[in-house]
C-alpha atoms as a PDB file:
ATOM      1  CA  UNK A   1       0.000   0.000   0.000  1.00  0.00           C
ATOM      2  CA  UNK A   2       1.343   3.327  -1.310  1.00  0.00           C
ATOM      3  CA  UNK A   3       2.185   5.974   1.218  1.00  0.00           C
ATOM      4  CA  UNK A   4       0.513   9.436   0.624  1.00  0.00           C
ATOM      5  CA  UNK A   5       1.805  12.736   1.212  1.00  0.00           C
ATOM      6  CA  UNK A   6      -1.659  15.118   0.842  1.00  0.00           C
ATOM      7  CA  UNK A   7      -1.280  19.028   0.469  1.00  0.00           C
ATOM      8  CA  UNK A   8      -4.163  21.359   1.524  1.00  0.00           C
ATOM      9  CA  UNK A   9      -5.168  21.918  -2.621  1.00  0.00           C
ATOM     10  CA  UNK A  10      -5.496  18.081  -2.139  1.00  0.00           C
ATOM     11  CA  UNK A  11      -6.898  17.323   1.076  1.00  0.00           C
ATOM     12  CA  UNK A  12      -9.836  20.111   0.898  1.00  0.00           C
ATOM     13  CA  UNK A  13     -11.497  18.337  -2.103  1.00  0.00           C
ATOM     14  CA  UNK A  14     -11.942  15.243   0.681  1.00  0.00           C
ATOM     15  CA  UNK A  15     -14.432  17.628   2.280  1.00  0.00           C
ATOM     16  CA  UNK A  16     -16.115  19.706  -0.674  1.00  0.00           C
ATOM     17  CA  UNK A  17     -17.369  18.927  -3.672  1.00  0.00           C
ATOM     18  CA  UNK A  18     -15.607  20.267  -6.704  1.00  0.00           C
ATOM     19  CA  UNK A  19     -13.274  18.423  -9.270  1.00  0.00           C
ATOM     20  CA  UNK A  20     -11.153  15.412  -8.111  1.00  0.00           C
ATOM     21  CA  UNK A  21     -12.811  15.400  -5.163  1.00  0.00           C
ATOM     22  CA  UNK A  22     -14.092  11.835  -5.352  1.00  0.00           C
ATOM     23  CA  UNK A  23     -11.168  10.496  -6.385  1.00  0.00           C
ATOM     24  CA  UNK A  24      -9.751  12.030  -3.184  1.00  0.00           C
ATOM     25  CA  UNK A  25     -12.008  10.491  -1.174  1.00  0.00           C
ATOM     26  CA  UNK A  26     -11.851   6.761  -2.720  1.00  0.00           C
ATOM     27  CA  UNK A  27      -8.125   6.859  -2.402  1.00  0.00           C
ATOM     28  CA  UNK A  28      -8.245   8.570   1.276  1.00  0.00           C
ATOM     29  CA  UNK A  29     -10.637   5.564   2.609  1.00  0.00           C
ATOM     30  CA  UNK A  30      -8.690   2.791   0.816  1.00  0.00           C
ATOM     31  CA  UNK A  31      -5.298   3.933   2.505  1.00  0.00           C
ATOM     32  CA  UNK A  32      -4.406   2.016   5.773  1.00  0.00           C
ATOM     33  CA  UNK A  33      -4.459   3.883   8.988  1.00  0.00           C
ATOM     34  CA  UNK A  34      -0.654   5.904   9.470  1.00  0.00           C
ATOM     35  CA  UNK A  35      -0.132   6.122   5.622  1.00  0.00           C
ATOM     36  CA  UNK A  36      -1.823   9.560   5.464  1.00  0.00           C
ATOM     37  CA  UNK A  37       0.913  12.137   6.469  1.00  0.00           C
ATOM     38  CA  UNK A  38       0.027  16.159   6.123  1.00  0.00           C
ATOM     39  CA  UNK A  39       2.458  18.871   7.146  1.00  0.00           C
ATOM     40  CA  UNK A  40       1.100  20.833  10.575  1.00  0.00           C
ATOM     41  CA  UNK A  41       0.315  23.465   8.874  1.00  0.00           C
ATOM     42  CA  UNK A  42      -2.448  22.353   6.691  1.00  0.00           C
ATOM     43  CA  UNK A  43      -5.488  21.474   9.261  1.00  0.00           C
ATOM     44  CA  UNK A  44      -5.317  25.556   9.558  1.00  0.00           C
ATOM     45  CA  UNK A  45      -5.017  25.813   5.597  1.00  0.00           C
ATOM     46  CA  UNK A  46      -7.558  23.522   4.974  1.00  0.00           C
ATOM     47  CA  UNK A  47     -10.142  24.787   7.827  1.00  0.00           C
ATOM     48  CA  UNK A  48      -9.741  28.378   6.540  1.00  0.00           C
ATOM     49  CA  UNK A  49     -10.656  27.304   2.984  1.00  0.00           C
ATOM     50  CA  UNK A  50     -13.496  25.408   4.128  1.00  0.00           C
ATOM     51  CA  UNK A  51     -14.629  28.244   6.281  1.00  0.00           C
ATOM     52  CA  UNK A  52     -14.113  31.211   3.997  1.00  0.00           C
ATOM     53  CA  UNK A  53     -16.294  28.975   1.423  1.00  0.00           C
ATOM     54  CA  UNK A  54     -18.783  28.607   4.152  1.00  0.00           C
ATOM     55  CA  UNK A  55     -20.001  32.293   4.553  1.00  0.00           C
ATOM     56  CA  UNK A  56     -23.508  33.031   3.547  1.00  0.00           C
ATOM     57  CA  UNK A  57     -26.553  30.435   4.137  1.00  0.00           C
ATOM     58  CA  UNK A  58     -26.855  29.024   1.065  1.00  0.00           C
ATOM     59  CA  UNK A  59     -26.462  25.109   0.524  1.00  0.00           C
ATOM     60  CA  UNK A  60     -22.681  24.843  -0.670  1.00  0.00           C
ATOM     61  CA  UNK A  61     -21.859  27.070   2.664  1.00  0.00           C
ATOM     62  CA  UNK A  62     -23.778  24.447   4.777  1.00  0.00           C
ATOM     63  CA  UNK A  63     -21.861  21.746   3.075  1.00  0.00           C
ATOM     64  CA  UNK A  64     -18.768  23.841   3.794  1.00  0.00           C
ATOM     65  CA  UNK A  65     -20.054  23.961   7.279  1.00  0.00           C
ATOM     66  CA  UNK A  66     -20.488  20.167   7.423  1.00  0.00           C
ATOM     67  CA  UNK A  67     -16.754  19.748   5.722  1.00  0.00           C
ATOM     68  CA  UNK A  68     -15.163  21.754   8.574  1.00  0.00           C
ATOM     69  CA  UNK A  69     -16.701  18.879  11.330  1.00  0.00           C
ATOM     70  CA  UNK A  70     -16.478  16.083   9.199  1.00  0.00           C
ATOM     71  CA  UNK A  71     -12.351  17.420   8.882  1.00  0.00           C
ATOM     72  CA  UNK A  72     -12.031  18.038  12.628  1.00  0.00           C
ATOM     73  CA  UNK A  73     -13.425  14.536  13.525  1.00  0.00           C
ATOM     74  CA  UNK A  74     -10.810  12.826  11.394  1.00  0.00           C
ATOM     75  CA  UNK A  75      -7.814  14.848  12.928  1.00  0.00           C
ATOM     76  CA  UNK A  76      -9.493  13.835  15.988  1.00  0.00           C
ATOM     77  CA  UNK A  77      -9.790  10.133  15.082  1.00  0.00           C
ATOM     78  CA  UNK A  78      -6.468  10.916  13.758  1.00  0.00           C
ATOM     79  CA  UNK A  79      -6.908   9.912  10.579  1.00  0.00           C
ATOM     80  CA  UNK A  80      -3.601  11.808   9.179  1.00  0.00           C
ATOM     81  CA  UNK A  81       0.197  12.006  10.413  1.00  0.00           C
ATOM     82  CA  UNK A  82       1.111  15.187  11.000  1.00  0.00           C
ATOM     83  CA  UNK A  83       4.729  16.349  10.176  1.00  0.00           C
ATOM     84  CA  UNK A  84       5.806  18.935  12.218  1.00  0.00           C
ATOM     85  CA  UNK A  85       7.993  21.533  11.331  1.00  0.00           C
ATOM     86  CA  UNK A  86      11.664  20.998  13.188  1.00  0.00           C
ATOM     87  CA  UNK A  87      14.527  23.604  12.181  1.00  0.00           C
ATOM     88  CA  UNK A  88      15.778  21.457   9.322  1.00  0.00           C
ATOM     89  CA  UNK A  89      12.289  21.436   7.470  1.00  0.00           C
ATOM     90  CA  UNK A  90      12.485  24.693   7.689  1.00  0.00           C
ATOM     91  CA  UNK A  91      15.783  25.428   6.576  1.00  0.00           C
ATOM     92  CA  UNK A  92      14.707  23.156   3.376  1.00  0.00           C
ATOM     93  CA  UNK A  93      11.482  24.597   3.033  1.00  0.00           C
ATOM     94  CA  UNK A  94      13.413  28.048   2.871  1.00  0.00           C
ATOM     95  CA  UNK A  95      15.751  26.438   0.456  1.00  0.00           C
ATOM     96  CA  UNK A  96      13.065  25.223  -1.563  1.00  0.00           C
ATOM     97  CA  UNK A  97      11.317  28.745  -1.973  1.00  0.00           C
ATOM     98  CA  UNK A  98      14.076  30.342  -2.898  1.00  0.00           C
ATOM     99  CA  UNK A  99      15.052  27.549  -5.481  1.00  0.00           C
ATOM    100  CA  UNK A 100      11.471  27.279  -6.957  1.00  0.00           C
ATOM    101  CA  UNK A 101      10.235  30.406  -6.136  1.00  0.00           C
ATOM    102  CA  UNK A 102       7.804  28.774  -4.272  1.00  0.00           C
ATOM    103  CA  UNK A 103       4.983  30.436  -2.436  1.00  0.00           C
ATOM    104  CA  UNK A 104       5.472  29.828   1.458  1.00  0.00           C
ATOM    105  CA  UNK A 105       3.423  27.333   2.731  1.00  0.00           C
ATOM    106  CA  UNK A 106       3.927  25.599  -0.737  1.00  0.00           C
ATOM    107  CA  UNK A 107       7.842  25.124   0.361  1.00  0.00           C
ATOM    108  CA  UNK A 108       6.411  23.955   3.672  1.00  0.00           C
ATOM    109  CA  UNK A 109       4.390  21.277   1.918  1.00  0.00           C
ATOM    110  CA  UNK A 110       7.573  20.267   0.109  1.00  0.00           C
ATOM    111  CA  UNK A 111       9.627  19.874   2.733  1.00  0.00           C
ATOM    112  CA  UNK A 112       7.716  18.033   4.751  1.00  0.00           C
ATOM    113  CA  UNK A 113       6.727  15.787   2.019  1.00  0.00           C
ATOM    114  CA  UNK A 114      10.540  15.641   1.651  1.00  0.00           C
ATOM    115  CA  UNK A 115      10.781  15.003   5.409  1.00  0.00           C
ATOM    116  CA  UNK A 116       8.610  11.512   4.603  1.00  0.00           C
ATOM    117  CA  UNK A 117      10.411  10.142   2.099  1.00  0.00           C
ATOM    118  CA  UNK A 118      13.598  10.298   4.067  1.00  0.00           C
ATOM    119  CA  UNK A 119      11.874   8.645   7.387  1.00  0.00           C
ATOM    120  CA  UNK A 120      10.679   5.788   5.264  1.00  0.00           C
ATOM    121  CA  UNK A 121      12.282   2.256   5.252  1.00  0.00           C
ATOM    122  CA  UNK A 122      14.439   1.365   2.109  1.00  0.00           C
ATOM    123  CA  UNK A 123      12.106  -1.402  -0.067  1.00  0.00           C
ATOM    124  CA  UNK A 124       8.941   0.661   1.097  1.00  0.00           C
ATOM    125  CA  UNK A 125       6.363   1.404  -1.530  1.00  0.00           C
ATOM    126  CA  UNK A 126       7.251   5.213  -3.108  1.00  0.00           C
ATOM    127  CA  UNK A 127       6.043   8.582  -1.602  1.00  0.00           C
ATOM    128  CA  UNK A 128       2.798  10.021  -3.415  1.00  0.00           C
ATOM    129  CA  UNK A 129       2.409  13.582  -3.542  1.00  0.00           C
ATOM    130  CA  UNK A 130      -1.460  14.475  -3.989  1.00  0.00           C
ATOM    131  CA  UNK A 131      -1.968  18.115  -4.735  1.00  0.00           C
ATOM    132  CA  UNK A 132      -3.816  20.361  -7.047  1.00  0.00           C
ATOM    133  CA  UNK A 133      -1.238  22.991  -6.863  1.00  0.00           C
ATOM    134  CA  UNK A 134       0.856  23.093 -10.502  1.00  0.00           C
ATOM    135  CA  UNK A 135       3.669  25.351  -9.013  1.00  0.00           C
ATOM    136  CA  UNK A 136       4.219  22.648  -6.052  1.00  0.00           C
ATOM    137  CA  UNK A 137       4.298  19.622  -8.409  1.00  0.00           C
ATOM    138  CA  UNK A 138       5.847  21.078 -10.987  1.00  0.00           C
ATOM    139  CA  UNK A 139       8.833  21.513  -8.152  1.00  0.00           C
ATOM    140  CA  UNK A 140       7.950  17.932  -6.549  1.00  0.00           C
ATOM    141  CA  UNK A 141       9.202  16.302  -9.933  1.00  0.00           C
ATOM    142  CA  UNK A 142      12.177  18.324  -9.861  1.00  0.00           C
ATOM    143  CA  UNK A 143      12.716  16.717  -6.525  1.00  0.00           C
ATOM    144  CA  UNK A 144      12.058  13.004  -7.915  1.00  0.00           C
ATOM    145  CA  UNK A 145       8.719  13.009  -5.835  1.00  0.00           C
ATOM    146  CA  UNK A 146       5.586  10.795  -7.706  1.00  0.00           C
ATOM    147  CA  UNK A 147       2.909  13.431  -7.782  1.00  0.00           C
ATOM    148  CA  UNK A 148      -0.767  13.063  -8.532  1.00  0.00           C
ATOM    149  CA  UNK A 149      -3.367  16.062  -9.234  1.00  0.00           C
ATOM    150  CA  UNK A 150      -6.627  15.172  -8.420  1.00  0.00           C
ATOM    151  CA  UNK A 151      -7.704  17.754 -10.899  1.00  0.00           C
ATOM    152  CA  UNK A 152      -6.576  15.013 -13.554  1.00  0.00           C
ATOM    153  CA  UNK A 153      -8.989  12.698 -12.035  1.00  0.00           C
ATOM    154  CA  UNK A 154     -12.318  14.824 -12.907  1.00  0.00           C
END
């Protein structure tokens, strides 16, 4: 069983409706529990997208309203490993910007997908980025990472 690496782009079509997201969801509940890692700082990235699409009282901000809970309850049931960020992640993630020209948090997703692939064993199955961001991916195969975009999966 693969081991995933899921950025906020990713992770907040688990929760909303909109493209990829049930191909998201069918590859989220097939993983094994401890094979879902997320850097720290993407519950707050992903609750503040849920949130800011949850404004209003129509039915997609109810949904968006439901998609907060149903997110909290799986960090609660934790659902996800969270990498946190320890000087060298940041040093790389700062590296990585600067590199790239990566947005912020995008470096922090890298280098903590980074982080994973050098805590796993030797013979494990391959790191898989998900993430609908281009600019990340684009530097994720620069970095010899397997990335999927759940975009690509309608």
């Amino acid at each position: 069983m693969p081991t995933y690496f899921v950025d906020s782009s990713a992770l907040v079509k688990a929760y909303v409706a909109e493209r990829g997201s049930r191909w998201v969801r069918d590859l989220l509940q097939s993983a094994e529990l401890g094979d879902i890692y997320i850097a720290v700082v993407t519950p707050v990235e992903v609750t503040a997208a849920l949130s800011r699409r949850s404004r209003g009282t129509d039915d997609l901000s109810a949904k968006a309203r439901a998609g907060v809970r149903q997110f909290r309850e799986a960090l609660d049931a934790r659902a996800y490993s969270l990498v946190e960020l320890v000087p060298a992640t940041i040093d790389s993630a700062m590296h990585l910007a600067e590199t790239y020209h990566l947005r912020g948090y995008d470096a922090v997703q890298l280098a903590c997908a980074l982080a994973v692939r050098r805590m796993q064993q030797r013979g494990e199955e391959p790191l898989l980025l998900l993430s609908a961001d281009i600019e990340l991916n684009a530097a994720a195969l620069q970095e010899a990472l397997t990335v999927e975009n759940p975009d690509d999966h309608g």
